[in-house]
Protein backbone atom coordinates (compact mmCIF):
# COMPACT_ATOMS: atom_id res chain seq x y z
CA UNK A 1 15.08 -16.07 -52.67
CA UNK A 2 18.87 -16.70 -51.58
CA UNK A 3 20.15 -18.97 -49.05
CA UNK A 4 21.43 -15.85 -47.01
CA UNK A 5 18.39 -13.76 -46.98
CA UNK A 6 16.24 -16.83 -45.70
CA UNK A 7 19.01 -17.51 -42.64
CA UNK A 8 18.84 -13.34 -42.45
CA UNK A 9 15.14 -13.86 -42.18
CA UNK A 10 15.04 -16.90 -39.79
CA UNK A 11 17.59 -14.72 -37.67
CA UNK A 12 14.95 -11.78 -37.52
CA UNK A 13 12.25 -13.54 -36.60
CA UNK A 14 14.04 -15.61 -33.36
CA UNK A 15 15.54 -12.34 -31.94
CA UNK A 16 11.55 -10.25 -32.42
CA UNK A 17 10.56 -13.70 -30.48
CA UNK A 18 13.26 -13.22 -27.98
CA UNK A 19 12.09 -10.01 -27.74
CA UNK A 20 8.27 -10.67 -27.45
CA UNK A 21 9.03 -13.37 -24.77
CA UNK A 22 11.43 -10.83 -22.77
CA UNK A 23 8.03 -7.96 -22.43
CA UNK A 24 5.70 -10.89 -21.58
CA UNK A 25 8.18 -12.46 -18.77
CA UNK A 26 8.32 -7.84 -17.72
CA UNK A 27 5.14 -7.76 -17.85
CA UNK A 28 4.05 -11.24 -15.98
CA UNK A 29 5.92 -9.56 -13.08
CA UNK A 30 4.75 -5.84 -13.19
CA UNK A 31 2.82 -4.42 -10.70
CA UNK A 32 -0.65 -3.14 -12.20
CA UNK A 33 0.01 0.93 -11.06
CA UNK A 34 -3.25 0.78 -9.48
CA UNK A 35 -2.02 -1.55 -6.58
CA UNK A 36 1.71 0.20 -6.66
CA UNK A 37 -0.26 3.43 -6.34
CA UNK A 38 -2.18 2.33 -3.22
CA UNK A 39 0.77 0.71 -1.82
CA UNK A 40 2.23 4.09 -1.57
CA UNK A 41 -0.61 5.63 -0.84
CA UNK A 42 -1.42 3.39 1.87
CA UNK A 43 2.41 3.70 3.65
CA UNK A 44 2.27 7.29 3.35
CA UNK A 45 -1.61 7.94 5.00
CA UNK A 46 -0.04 5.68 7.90
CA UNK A 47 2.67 8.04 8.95
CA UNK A 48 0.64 10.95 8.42
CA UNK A 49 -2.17 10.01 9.81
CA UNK A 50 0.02 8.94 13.59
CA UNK A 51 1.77 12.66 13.23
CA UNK A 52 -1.77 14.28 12.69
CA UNK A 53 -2.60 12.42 15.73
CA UNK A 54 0.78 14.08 17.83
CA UNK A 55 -0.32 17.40 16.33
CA UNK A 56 -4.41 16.85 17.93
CA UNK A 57 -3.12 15.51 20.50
CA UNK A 58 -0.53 18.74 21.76
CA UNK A 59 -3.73 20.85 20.29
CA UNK A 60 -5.74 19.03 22.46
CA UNK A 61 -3.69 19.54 25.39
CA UNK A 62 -3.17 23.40 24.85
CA UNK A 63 -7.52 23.59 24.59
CA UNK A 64 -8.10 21.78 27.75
CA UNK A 65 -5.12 21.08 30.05
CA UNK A 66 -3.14 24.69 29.62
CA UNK A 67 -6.46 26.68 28.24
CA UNK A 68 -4.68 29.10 26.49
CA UNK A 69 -5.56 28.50 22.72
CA UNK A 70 -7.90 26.80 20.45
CA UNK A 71 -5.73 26.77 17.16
CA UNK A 72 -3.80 23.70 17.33
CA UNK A 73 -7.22 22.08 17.36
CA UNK A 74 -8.84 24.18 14.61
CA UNK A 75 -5.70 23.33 12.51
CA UNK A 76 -4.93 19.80 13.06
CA UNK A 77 -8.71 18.47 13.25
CA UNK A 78 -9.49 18.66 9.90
CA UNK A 79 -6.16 17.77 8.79
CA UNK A 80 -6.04 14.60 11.04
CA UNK A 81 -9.71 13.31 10.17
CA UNK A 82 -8.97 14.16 6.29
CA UNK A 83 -5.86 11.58 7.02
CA UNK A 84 -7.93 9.46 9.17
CA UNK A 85 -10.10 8.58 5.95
CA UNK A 86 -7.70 8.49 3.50
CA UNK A 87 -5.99 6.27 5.49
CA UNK A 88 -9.47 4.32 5.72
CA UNK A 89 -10.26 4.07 2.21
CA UNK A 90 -6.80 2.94 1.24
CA UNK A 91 -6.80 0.07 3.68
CA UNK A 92 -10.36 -0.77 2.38
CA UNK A 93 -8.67 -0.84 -1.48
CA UNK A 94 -5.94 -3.07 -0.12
CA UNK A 95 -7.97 -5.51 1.16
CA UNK A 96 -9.53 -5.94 -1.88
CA UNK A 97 -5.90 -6.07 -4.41
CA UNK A 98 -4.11 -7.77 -2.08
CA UNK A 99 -6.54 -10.01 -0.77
CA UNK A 100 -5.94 -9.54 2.88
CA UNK A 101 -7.60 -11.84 5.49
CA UNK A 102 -10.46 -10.27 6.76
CA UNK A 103 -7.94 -10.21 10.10
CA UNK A 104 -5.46 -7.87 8.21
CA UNK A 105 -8.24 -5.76 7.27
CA UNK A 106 -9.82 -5.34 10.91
CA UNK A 107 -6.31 -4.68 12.52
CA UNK A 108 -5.85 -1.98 9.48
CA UNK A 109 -9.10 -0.10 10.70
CA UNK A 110 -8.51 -0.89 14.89
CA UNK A 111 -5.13 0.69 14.28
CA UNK A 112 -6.28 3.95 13.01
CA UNK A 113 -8.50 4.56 16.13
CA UNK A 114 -5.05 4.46 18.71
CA UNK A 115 -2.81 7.39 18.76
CA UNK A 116 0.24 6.41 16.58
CA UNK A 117 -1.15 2.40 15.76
CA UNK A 118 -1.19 2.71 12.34
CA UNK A 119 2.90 2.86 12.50
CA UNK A 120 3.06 -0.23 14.36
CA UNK A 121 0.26 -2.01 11.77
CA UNK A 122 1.95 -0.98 8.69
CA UNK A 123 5.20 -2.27 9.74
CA UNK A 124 3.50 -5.71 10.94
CA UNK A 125 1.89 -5.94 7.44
CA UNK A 126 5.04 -5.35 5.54
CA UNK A 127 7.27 -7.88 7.61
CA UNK A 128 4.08 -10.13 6.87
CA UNK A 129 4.44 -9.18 2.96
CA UNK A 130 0.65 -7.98 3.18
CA UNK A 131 1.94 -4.83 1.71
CA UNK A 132 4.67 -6.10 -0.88
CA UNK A 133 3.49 -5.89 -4.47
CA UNK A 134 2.83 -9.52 -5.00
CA UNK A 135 0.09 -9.65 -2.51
CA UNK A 136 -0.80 -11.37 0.68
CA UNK A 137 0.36 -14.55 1.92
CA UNK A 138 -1.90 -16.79 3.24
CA UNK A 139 -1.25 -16.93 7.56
CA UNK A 140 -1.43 -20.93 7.45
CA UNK A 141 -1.31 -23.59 4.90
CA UNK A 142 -4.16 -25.60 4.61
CA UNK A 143 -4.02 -29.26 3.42
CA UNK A 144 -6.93 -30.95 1.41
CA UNK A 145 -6.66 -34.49 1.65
């Protein structure tokens, strides 16, 4: 073997482990596409579900307050409770990948209860980071002496 096809070689094998050590740092910060799927998930159920609750709520009010039709509750009542769980069981799979505080979780499930809440929660969690890929952040540091 010649002195060139050894450096040749040695040259080879340093840019494959730059290139090994490039997809490990990529992958070290990916997002597994479970969690980036219920991330999504999660932010879309949230506005749905509060303009599910605006279309119950002006079905609601043609049923009882003007009395002239039933529709707008036969049509929006499934819709809205569909939303209502999706919006349930996403919050219940984001507690569990991004380790929320059991706090997180219960103002997650209070919210979808109030007309329009789970707007305001899902904008508190993501100034919070509780819905940023990297997880929660803890709400205090604790000190072990």
């Amino acid at each position: 073997m010649n002195h060139s096809n050894l450096k040749e070689d040695q040259a080879d094998v340093q840019v494959n482990e730059a290139h090994v050590n490039e997809e490990q740092a990529t992958q070290g910060d990916a997002v597994p596409p479970v969690k980036s799927l219920a991330l999504r998930a999660f932010r879309i159920f949230a506005i749905a579900e509060a303009f599910s609750w605006a279309a119950l709520l002006i079905g609601m009010y043609f049923k009882w307050i003007a009395g002239t039709t039933e529709i707008g509750v036969q049509v929006a009542g499934p819709i809205h409770g569909a939303l209502f769980v999706g919006y349930g069981i996403t919050a219940l799979a984001l507690w569990r990948l991004q380790r929320w505080p059991f706090i997180v979780a219960l103002f997650a499930g209070i919210s979808a209860v109030f007309p329009f809440a789970t707007l305001w929660f899902e904008r508190w969690a993501g100034r919070r980071g509780h819905l940023s890929a990297g997880g929660s952040r803890p709400l205090r540091e604790t000190s072990r002496a």
